[in-house]
C-alpha atoms as a PDB file:
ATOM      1  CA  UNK A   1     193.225 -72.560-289.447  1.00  0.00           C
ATOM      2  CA  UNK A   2     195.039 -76.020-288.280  1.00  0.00           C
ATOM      3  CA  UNK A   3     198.448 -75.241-287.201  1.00  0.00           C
ATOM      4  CA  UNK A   4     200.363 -78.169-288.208  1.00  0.00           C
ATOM      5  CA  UNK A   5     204.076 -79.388-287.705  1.00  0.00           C
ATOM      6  CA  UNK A   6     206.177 -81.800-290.484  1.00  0.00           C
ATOM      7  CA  UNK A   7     208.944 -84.093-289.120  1.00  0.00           C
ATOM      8  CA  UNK A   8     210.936 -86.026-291.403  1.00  0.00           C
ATOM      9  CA  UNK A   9     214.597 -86.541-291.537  1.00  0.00           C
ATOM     10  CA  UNK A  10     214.408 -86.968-295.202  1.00  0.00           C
ATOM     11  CA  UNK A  11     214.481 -83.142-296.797  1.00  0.00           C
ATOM     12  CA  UNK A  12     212.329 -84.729-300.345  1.00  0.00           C
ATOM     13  CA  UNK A  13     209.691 -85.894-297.834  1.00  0.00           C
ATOM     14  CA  UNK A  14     209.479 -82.674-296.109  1.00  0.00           C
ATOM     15  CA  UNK A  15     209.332 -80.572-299.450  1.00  0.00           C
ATOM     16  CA  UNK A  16     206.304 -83.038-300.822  1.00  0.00           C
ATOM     17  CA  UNK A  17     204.648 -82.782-297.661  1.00  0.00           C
ATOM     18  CA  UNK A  18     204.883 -78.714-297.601  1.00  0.00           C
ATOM     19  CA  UNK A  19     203.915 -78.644-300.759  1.00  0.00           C
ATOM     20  CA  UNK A  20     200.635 -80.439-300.498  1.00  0.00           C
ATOM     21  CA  UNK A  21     199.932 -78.440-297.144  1.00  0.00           C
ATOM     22  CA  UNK A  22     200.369 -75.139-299.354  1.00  0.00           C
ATOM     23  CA  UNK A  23     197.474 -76.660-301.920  1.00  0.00           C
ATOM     24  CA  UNK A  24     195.095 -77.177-298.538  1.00  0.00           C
ATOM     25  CA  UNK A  25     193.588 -73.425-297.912  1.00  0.00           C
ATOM     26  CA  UNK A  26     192.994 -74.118-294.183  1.00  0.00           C
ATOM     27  CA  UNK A  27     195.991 -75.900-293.332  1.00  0.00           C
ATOM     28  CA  UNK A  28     198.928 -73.573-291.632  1.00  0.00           C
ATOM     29  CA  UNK A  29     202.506 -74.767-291.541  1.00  0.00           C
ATOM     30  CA  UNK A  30     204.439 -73.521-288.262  1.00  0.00           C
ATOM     31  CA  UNK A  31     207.199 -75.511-288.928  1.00  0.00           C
ATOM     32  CA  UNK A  32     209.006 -78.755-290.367  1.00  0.00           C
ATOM     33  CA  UNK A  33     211.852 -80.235-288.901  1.00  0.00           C
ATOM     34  CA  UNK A  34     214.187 -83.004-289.214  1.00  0.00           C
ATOM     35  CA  UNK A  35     214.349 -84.441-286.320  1.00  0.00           C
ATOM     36  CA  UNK A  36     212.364 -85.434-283.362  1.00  0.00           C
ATOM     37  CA  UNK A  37     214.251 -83.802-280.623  1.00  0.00           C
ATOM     38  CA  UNK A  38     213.919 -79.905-282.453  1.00  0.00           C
ATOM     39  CA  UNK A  39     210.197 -81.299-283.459  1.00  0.00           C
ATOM     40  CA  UNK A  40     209.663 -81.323-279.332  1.00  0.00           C
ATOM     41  CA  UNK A  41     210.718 -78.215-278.601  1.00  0.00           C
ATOM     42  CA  UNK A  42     208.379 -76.846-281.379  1.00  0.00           C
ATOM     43  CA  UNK A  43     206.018 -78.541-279.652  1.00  0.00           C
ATOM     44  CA  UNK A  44     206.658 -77.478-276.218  1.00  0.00           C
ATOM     45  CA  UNK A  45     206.413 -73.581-277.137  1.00  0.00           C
ATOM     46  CA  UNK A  46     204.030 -73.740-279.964  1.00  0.00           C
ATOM     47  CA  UNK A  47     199.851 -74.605-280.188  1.00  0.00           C
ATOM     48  CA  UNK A  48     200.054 -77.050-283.012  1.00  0.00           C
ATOM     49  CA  UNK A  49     197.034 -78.941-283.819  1.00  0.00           C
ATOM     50  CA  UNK A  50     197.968 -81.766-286.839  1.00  0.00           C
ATOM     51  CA  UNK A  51     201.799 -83.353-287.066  1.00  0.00           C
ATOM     52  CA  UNK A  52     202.624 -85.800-290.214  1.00  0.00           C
ATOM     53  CA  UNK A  53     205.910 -87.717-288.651  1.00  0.00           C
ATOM     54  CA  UNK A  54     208.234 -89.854-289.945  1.00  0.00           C
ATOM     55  CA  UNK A  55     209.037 -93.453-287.677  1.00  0.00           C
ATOM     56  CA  UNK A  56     212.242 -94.519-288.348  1.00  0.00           C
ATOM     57  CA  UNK A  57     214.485 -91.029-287.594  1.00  0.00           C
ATOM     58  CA  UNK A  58     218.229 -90.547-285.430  1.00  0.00           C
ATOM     59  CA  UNK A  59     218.015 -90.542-281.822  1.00  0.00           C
ATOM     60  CA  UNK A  60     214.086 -91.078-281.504  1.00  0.00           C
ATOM     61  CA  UNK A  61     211.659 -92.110-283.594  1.00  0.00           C
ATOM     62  CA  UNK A  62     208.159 -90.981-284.044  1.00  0.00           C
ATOM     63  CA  UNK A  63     206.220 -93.354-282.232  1.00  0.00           C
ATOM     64  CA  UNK A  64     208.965 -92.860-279.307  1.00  0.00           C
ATOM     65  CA  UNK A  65     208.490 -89.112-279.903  1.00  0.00           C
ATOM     66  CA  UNK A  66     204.494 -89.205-279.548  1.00  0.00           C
ATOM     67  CA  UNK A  67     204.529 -91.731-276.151  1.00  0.00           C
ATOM     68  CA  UNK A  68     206.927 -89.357-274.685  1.00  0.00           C
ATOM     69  CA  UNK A  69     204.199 -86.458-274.829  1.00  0.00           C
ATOM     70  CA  UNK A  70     201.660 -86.267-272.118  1.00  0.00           C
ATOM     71  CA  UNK A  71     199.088 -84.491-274.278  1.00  0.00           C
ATOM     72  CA  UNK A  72     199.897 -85.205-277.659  1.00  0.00           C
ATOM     73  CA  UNK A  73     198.485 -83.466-280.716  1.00  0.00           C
ATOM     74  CA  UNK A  74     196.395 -85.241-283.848  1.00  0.00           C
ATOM     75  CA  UNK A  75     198.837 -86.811-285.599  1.00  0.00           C
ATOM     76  CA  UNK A  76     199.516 -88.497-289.149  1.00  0.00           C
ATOM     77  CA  UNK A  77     202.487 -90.811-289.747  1.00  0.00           C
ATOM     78  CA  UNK A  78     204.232 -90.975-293.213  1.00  0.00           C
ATOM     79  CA  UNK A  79     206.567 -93.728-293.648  1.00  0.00           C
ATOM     80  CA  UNK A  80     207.576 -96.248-296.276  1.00  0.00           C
ATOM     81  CA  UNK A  81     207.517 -99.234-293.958  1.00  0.00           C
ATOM     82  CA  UNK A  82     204.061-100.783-292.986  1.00  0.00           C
ATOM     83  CA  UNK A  83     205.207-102.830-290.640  1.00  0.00           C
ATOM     84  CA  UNK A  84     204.703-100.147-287.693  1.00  0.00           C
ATOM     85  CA  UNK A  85     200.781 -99.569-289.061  1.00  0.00           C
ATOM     86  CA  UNK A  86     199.441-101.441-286.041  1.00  0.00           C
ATOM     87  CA  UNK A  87     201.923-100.087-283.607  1.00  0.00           C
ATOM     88  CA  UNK A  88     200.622 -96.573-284.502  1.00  0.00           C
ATOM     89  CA  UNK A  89     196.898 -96.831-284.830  1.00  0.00           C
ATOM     90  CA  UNK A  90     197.262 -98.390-281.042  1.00  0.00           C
ATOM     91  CA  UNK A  91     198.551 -95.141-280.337  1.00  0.00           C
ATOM     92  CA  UNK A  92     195.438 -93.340-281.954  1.00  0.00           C
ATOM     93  CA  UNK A  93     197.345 -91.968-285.089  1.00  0.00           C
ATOM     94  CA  UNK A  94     194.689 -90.827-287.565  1.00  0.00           C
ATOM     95  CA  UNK A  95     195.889 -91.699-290.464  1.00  0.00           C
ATOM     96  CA  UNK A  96     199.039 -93.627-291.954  1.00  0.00           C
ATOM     97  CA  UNK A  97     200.232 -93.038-295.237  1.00  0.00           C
ATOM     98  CA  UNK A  98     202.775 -95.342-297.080  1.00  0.00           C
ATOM     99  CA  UNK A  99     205.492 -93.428-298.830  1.00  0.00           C
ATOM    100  CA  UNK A 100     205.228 -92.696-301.707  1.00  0.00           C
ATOM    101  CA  UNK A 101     202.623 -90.485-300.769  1.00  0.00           C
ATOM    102  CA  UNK A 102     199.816 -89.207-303.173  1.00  0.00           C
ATOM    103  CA  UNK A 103     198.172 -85.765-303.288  1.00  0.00           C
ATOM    104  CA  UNK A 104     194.580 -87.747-303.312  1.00  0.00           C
ATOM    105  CA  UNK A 105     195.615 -90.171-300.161  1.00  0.00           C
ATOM    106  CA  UNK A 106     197.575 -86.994-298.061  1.00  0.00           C
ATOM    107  CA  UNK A 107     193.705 -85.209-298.622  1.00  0.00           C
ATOM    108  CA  UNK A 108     192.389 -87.931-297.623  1.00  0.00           C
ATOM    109  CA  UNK A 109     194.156 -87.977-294.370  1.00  0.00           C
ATOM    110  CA  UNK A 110     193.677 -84.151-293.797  1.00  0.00           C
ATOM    111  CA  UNK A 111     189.737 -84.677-293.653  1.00  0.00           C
ATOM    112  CA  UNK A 112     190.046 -87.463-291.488  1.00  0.00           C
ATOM    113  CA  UNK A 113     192.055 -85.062-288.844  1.00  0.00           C
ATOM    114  CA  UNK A 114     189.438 -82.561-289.519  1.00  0.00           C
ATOM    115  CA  UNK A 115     186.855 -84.817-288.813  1.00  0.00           C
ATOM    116  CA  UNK A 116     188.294 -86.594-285.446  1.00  0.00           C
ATOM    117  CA  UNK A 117     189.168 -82.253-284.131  1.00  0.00           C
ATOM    118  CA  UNK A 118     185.301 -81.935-284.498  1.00  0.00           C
ATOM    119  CA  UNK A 119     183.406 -84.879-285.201  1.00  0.00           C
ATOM    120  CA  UNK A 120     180.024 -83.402-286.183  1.00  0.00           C
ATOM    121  CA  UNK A 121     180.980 -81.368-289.158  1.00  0.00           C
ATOM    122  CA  UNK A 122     184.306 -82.218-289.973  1.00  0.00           C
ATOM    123  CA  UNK A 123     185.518 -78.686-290.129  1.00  0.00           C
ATOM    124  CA  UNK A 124     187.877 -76.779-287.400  1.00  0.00           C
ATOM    125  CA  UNK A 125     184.916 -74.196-287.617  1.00  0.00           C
ATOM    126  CA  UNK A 126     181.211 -75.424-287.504  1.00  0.00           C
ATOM    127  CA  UNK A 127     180.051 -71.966-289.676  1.00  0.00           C
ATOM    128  CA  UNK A 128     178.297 -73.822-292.996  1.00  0.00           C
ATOM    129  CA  UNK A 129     178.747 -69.844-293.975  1.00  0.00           C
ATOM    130  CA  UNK A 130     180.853 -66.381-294.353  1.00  0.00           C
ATOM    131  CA  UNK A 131     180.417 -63.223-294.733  1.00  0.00           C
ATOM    132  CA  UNK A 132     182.180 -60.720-297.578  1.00  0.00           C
ATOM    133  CA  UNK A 133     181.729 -56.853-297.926  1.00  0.00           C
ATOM    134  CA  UNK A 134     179.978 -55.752-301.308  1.00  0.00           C
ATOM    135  CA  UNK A 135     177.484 -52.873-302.000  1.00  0.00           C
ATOM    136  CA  UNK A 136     178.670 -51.347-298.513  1.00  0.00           C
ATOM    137  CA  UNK A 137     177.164 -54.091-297.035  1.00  0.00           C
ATOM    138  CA  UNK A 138     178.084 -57.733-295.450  1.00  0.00           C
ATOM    139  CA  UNK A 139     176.566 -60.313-297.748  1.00  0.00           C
ATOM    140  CA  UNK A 140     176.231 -63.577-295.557  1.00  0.00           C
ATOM    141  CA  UNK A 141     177.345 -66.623-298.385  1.00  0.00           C
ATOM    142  CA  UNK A 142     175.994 -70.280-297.357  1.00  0.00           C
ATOM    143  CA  UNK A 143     178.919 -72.830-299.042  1.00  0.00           C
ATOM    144  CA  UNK A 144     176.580 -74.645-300.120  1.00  0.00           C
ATOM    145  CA  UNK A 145     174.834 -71.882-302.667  1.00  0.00           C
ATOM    146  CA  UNK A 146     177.729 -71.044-304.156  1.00  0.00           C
ATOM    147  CA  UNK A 147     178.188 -72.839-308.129  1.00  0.00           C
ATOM    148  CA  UNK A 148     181.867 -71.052-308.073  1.00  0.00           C
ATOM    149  CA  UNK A 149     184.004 -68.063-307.872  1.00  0.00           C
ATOM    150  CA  UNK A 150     185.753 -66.395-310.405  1.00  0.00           C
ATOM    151  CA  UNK A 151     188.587 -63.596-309.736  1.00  0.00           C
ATOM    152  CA  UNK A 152     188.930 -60.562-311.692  1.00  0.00           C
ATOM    153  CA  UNK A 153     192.330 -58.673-310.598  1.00  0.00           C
ATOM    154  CA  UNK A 154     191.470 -57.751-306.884  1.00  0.00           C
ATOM    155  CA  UNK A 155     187.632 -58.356-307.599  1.00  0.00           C
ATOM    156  CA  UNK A 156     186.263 -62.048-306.994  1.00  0.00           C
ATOM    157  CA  UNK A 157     182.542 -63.100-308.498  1.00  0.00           C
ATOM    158  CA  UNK A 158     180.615 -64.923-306.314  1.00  0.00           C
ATOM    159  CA  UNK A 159     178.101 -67.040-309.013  1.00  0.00           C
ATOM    160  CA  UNK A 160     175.523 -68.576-306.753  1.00  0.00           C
ATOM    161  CA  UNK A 161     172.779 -71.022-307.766  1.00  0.00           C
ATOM    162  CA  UNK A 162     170.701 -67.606-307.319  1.00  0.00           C
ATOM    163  CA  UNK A 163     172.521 -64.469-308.401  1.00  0.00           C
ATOM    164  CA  UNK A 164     176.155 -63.451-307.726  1.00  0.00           C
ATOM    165  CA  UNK A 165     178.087 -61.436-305.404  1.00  0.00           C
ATOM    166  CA  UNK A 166     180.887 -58.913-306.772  1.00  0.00           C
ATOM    167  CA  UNK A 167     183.225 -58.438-303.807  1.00  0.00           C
ATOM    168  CA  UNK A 168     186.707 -56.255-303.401  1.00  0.00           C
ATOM    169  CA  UNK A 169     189.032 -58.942-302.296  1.00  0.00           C
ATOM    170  CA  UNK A 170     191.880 -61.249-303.292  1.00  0.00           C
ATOM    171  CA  UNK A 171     191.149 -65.428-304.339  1.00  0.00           C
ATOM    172  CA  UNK A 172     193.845 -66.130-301.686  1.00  0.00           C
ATOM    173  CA  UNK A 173     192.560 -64.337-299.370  1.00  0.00           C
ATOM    174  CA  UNK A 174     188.852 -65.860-300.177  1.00  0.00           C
ATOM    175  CA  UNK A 175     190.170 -69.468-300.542  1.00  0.00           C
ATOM    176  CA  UNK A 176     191.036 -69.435-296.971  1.00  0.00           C
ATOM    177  CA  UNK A 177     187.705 -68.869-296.008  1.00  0.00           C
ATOM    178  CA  UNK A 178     186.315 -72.240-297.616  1.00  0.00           C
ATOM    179  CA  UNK A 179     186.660 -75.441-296.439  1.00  0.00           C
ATOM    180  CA  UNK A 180     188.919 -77.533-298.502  1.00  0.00           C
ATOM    181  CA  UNK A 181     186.321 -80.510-298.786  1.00  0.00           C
ATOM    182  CA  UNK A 182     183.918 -78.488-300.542  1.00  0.00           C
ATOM    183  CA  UNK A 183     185.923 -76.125-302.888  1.00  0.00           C
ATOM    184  CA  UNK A 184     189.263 -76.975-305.024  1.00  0.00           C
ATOM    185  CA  UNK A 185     190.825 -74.319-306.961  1.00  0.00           C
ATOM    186  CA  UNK A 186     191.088 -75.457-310.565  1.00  0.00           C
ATOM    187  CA  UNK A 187     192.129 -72.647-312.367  1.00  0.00           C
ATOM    188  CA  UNK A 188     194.211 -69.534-311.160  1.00  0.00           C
ATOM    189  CA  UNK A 189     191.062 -67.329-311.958  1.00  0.00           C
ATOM    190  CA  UNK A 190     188.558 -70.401-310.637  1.00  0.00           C
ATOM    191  CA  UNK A 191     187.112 -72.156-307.490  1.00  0.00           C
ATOM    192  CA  UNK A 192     184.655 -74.476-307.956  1.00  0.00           C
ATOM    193  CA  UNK A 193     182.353 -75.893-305.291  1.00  0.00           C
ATOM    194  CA  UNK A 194     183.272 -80.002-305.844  1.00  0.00           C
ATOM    195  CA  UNK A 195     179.696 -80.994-304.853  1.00  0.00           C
ATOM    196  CA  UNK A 196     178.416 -78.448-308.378  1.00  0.00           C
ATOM    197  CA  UNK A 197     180.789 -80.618-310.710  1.00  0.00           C
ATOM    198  CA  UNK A 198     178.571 -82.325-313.447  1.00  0.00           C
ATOM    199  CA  UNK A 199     181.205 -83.457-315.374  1.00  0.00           C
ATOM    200  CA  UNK A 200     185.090 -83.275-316.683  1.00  0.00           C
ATOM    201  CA  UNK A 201     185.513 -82.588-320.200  1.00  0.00           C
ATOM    202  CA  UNK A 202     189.065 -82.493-321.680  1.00  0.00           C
ATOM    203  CA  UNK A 203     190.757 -78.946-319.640  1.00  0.00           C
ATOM    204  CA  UNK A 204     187.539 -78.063-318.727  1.00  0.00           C
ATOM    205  CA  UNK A 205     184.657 -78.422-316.084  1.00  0.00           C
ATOM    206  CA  UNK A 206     181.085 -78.450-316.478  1.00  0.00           C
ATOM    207  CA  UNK A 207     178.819 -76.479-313.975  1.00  0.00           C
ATOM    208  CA  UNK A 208     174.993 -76.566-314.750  1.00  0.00           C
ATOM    209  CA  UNK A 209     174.281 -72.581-314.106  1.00  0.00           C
ATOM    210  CA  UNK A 210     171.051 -70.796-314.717  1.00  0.00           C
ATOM    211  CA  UNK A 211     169.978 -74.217-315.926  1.00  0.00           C
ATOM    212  CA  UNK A 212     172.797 -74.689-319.216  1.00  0.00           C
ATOM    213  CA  UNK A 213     176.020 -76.251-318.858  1.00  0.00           C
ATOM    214  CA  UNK A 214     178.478 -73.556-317.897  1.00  0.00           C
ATOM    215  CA  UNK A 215     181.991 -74.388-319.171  1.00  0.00           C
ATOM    216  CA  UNK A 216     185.106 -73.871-316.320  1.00  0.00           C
ATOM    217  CA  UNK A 217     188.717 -74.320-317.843  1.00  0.00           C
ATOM    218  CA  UNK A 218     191.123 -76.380-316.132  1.00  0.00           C
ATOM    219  CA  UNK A 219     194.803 -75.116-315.022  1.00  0.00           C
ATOM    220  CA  UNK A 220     197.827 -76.893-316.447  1.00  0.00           C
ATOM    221  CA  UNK A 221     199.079 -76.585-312.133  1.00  0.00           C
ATOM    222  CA  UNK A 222     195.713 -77.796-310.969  1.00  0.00           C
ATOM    223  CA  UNK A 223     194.770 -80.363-313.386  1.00  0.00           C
ATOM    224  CA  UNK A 224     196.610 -82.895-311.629  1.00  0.00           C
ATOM    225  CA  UNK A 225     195.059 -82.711-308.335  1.00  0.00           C
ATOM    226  CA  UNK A 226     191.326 -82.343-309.758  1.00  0.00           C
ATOM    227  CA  UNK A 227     192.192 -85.284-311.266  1.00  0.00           C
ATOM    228  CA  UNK A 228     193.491 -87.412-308.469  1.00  0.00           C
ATOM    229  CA  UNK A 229     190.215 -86.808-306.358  1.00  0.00           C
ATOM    230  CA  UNK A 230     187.726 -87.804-309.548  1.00  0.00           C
ATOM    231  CA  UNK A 231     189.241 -91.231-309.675  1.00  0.00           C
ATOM    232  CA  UNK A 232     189.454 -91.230-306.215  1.00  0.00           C
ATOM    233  CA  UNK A 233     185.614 -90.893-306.000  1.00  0.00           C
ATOM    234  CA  UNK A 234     185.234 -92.959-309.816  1.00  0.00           C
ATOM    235  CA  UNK A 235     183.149 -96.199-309.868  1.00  0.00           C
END
Protein backbone atom coordinates (compact mmCIF):
# COMPACT_ATOMS: atom_id res chain seq x y z
CA UNK A 1 0.00 0.00 0.00
CA UNK A 2 1.30 3.82 -0.55
CA UNK A 3 0.79 5.69 2.56
CA UNK A 4 -0.02 9.05 1.43
CA UNK A 5 -0.62 12.52 3.19
CA UNK A 6 -3.21 15.52 1.70
CA UNK A 7 -2.40 19.18 2.58
CA UNK A 8 -4.64 21.79 1.55
CA UNK A 9 -5.98 24.68 3.44
CA UNK A 10 -9.05 24.61 1.39
CA UNK A 11 -11.53 21.80 3.15
CA UNK A 12 -13.45 21.22 -0.82
CA UNK A 13 -9.93 20.41 -2.06
CA UNK A 14 -9.19 18.05 0.64
CA UNK A 15 -12.68 16.21 0.38
CA UNK A 16 -12.11 15.81 -3.70
CA UNK A 17 -8.75 14.70 -3.14
CA UNK A 18 -9.89 11.93 -0.37
CA UNK A 19 -12.36 11.00 -2.36
CA UNK A 20 -10.43 10.05 -5.43
CA UNK A 21 -7.73 8.35 -3.07
CA UNK A 22 -10.75 6.12 -1.70
CA UNK A 23 -11.54 5.05 -5.63
CA UNK A 24 -7.52 4.01 -5.91
CA UNK A 25 -7.42 0.31 -4.17
CA UNK A 26 -3.70 0.65 -3.29
CA UNK A 27 -3.57 4.05 -2.17
CA UNK A 28 -3.78 4.52 1.91
CA UNK A 29 -4.70 7.85 3.42
CA UNK A 30 -2.84 8.51 6.90
CA UNK A 31 -3.91 11.80 7.05
CA UNK A 32 -4.98 15.29 5.45
CA UNK A 33 -4.33 18.42 6.95
CA UNK A 34 -4.72 22.00 6.49
CA UNK A 35 -1.82 23.35 6.99
CA UNK A 36 1.81 22.89 6.47
CA UNK A 37 3.10 23.20 9.92
CA UNK A 38 0.55 20.04 11.37
CA UNK A 39 1.41 18.41 7.71
CA UNK A 40 5.28 18.33 9.24
CA UNK A 41 4.69 16.87 12.21
CA UNK A 42 2.72 14.08 10.36
CA UNK A 43 5.59 13.79 8.60
CA UNK A 44 8.11 13.70 11.23
CA UNK A 45 6.33 10.66 13.15
CA UNK A 46 4.75 8.94 10.28
CA UNK A 47 6.33 6.67 7.02
CA UNK A 48 4.41 8.38 4.31
CA UNK A 49 5.32 7.61 0.86
CA UNK A 50 3.06 10.08 -1.73
CA UNK A 51 1.87 13.86 -0.46
CA UNK A 52 -0.57 15.98 -2.94
CA UNK A 53 0.12 19.73 -1.41
CA UNK A 54 -1.31 22.79 -1.91
CA UNK A 55 1.38 26.09 -2.68
CA UNK A 56 -0.11 29.02 -1.67
CA UNK A 57 -1.22 28.10 2.30
CA UNK A 58 -0.81 30.48 5.92
CA UNK A 59 2.47 30.57 7.43
CA UNK A 60 4.36 28.27 4.78
CA UNK A 61 3.68 27.20 1.67
CA UNK A 62 4.27 23.94 0.00
CA UNK A 63 7.24 24.44 -1.89
CA UNK A 64 8.69 26.17 1.46
CA UNK A 65 7.32 23.10 3.28
CA UNK A 66 9.14 20.44 0.89
CA UNK A 67 12.83 22.51 0.85
CA UNK A 68 12.60 22.55 4.52
CA UNK A 69 12.69 18.57 4.60
CA UNK A 70 15.99 16.87 4.38
CA UNK A 71 14.54 13.67 2.93
CA UNK A 72 11.43 14.51 1.44
CA UNK A 73 8.77 12.08 0.28
CA UNK A 74 7.24 11.71 -3.57
CA UNK A 75 5.21 14.40 -3.85
CA UNK A 76 2.26 15.85 -6.11
CA UNK A 77 1.25 19.53 -6.01
CA UNK A 78 -2.43 20.62 -6.60
CA UNK A 79 -2.93 24.18 -7.10
CA UNK A 80 -4.96 26.52 -9.27
CA UNK A 81 -2.06 28.79 -10.16
CA UNK A 82 0.50 27.59 -12.86
CA UNK A 83 2.71 30.01 -12.38
CA UNK A 84 4.79 27.93 -9.65
CA UNK A 85 4.87 24.71 -12.34
CA UNK A 86 8.56 25.34 -13.00
CA UNK A 87 9.43 26.24 -9.49
CA UNK A 88 8.17 22.75 -8.46
CA UNK A 89 9.32 20.34 -11.09
CA UNK A 90 12.98 21.97 -10.14
CA UNK A 91 12.25 20.57 -6.95
CA UNK A 92 11.47 17.01 -8.47
CA UNK A 93 7.61 17.13 -7.83
CA UNK A 94 6.08 14.31 -9.88
CA UNK A 95 3.30 15.57 -11.01
CA UNK A 96 1.33 19.03 -10.95
CA UNK A 97 -2.18 19.21 -11.32
CA UNK A 98 -4.14 22.50 -12.05
CA UNK A 99 -7.22 22.88 -9.93
CA UNK A 100 -9.88 21.97 -10.93
CA UNK A 101 -8.68 18.65 -10.72
CA UNK A 102 -10.12 15.63 -12.74
CA UNK A 103 -10.55 12.00 -11.62
CA UNK A 104 -8.70 10.95 -15.13
CA UNK A 105 -5.63 13.63 -14.60
CA UNK A 106 -5.35 12.83 -10.41
CA UNK A 107 -4.90 8.84 -11.93
CA UNK A 108 -2.79 9.96 -14.03
CA UNK A 109 -0.54 11.43 -11.49
CA UNK A 110 -0.89 8.38 -9.08
CA UNK A 111 0.84 6.05 -11.81
CA UNK A 112 3.40 8.42 -12.41
CA UNK A 113 4.36 8.25 -8.43
CA UNK A 114 4.05 4.60 -8.77
CA UNK A 115 6.25 4.49 -11.49
CA UNK A 116 9.19 6.99 -10.20
CA UNK A 117 8.85 4.55 -6.29
CA UNK A 118 9.87 1.63 -8.66
CA UNK A 119 10.75 2.40 -12.04
CA UNK A 120 10.73 -1.07 -13.65
CA UNK A 121 7.18 -2.07 -13.11
CA UNK A 122 5.45 0.78 -11.95
CA UNK A 123 3.91 -0.94 -9.01
CA UNK A 124 4.94 -0.51 -5.09
CA UNK A 125 5.15 -4.43 -5.38
CA UNK A 126 6.95 -6.09 -8.42
CA UNK A 127 4.51 -9.53 -7.92
CA UNK A 128 2.72 -9.62 -11.71
CA UNK A 129 0.60 -12.25 -9.34
CA UNK A 130 -1.45 -13.32 -5.99
CA UNK A 131 -2.49 -15.92 -4.42
CA UNK A 132 -6.35 -16.70 -3.02
CA UNK A 133 -7.54 -19.82 -0.99
CA UNK A 134 -10.19 -22.05 -2.91
CA UNK A 135 -10.67 -25.89 -2.94
CA UNK A 136 -8.42 -25.94 0.35
CA UNK A 137 -5.80 -24.90 -1.67
CA UNK A 138 -3.75 -21.54 -2.70
CA UNK A 139 -4.53 -20.88 -6.33
CA UNK A 140 -1.57 -18.61 -7.62
CA UNK A 141 -3.67 -15.83 -10.16
CA UNK A 142 -1.27 -14.06 -12.86
CA UNK A 143 -3.16 -10.32 -13.43
CA UNK A 144 -2.76 -10.69 -16.53
CA UNK A 145 -5.12 -14.06 -17.02
CA UNK A 146 -7.74 -12.77 -15.36
CA UNK A 147 -10.96 -11.42 -18.02
CA UNK A 148 -12.75 -10.17 -14.56
CA UNK A 149 -14.18 -10.84 -11.24
CA UNK A 150 -17.53 -11.01 -10.23
CA UNK A 151 -18.74 -11.03 -6.38
CA UNK A 152 -21.43 -13.11 -5.12
CA UNK A 153 -22.23 -12.05 -1.30
CA UNK A 154 -18.86 -13.06 0.43
CA UNK A 155 -17.91 -15.32 -2.66
CA UNK A 156 -15.86 -13.56 -5.60
CA UNK A 157 -15.54 -15.47 -9.27
CA UNK A 158 -12.39 -15.34 -10.64
CA UNK A 159 -13.28 -15.73 -14.78
CA UNK A 160 -9.90 -16.24 -16.33
CA UNK A 161 -9.12 -16.44 -20.06
CA UNK A 162 -8.88 -20.31 -18.97
CA UNK A 163 -11.37 -21.39 -16.33
CA UNK A 164 -12.39 -19.57 -13.11
CA UNK A 165 -11.59 -19.53 -9.57
CA UNK A 166 -14.53 -19.51 -6.84
CA UNK A 167 -12.89 -18.04 -3.74
CA UNK A 168 -14.41 -17.19 0.00
CA UNK A 169 -13.56 -13.57 0.24
CA UNK A 170 -14.87 -10.01 0.09
CA UNK A 171 -14.40 -7.57 -3.51
CA UNK A 172 -12.85 -5.03 -1.07
CA UNK A 173 -10.80 -7.05 0.32
CA UNK A 174 -9.73 -8.57 -3.32
CA UNK A 175 -9.57 -5.08 -4.97
CA UNK A 176 -6.72 -4.27 -2.79
CA UNK A 177 -4.79 -6.91 -4.06
CA UNK A 178 -4.79 -5.55 -7.81
CA UNK A 179 -3.00 -2.92 -9.10
CA UNK A 180 -5.10 0.01 -9.96
CA UNK A 181 -3.59 0.34 -13.61
CA UNK A 182 -4.80 -2.89 -14.61
CA UNK A 183 -8.27 -3.37 -12.92
CA UNK A 184 -11.18 -0.60 -12.35
CA UNK A 185 -14.20 -1.56 -10.57
CA UNK A 186 -17.19 -0.80 -12.76
CA UNK A 187 -19.94 -2.23 -11.14
CA UNK A 188 -20.48 -2.96 -7.31
CA UNK A 189 -20.62 -6.78 -8.23
CA UNK A 190 -17.69 -6.20 -11.15
CA UNK A 191 -13.88 -5.72 -11.74
CA UNK A 192 -12.75 -5.77 -14.96
CA UNK A 193 -9.15 -6.16 -16.08
CA UNK A 194 -8.87 -2.60 -18.38
CA UNK A 195 -6.39 -4.28 -20.79
CA UNK A 196 -9.74 -7.24 -21.57
CA UNK A 197 -12.10 -4.19 -22.53
CA UNK A 198 -13.25 -4.68 -26.24
CA UNK A 199 -15.63 -2.17 -26.20
CA UNK A 200 -18.28 0.28 -24.26
CA UNK A 201 -21.75 -0.15 -25.15
CA UNK A 202 -24.41 2.13 -23.55
CA UNK A 203 -24.18 0.87 -19.31
CA UNK A 204 -22.42 -1.92 -20.34
CA UNK A 205 -18.91 -3.47 -21.16
CA UNK A 206 -17.93 -5.94 -23.58
CA UNK A 207 -15.40 -8.76 -22.60
CA UNK A 208 -14.65 -11.39 -25.39
CA UNK A 209 -14.89 -14.71 -23.00
CA UNK A 210 -14.72 -18.26 -24.15
CA UNK A 211 -14.47 -16.62 -27.55
CA UNK A 212 -18.31 -14.55 -27.59
CA UNK A 213 -18.76 -11.18 -26.41
CA UNK A 214 -19.55 -11.36 -22.73
CA UNK A 215 -21.75 -8.43 -21.65
CA UNK A 216 -20.51 -6.46 -18.09
CA UNK A 217 -23.08 -3.75 -16.82
CA UNK A 218 -21.90 -0.49 -15.86
CA UNK A 219 -22.61 1.21 -12.26
CA UNK A 220 -24.52 4.48 -12.16
CA UNK A 221 -21.23 5.41 -9.22
CA UNK A 222 -18.62 4.04 -11.56
CA UNK A 223 -19.73 5.08 -14.88
CA UNK A 224 -18.16 8.30 -14.55
CA UNK A 225 -14.71 7.31 -13.91
CA UNK A 226 -14.69 4.38 -16.64
CA UNK A 227 -15.55 7.00 -18.66
CA UNK A 228 -12.97 9.61 -17.94
CA UNK A 229 -10.05 7.06 -18.63
CA UNK A 230 -11.69 5.85 -22.27
CA UNK A 231 -11.43 9.36 -23.57
CA UNK A 232 -8.44 9.73 -21.86
CA UNK A 233 -6.92 6.86 -23.94
CA UNK A 234 -9.61 7.83 -27.23
CA UNK A 235 -8.00 8.72 -30.61
Amino acid sequence: MIKTLIIDDEPLALDIIETYIDKIPDLELVAKCDNAIEANEILQKEDIDLVFLDIQMPQMTGIELIKSLSHPPKFVFTTAYTEYAVEGFELNAVDYLVKPIAFDRFFKAVNKAKEAMDPKTGQTNSDDFFFVKADKKLIKIHFNEILYIEGLKDYVIIKKEVGRVIALQTMKSLQSKLPSDLFMRVHRSFIVNIGKIKAVVGNSIEIVESGKPKSIPIGKNYKDDLIKIVESNKL
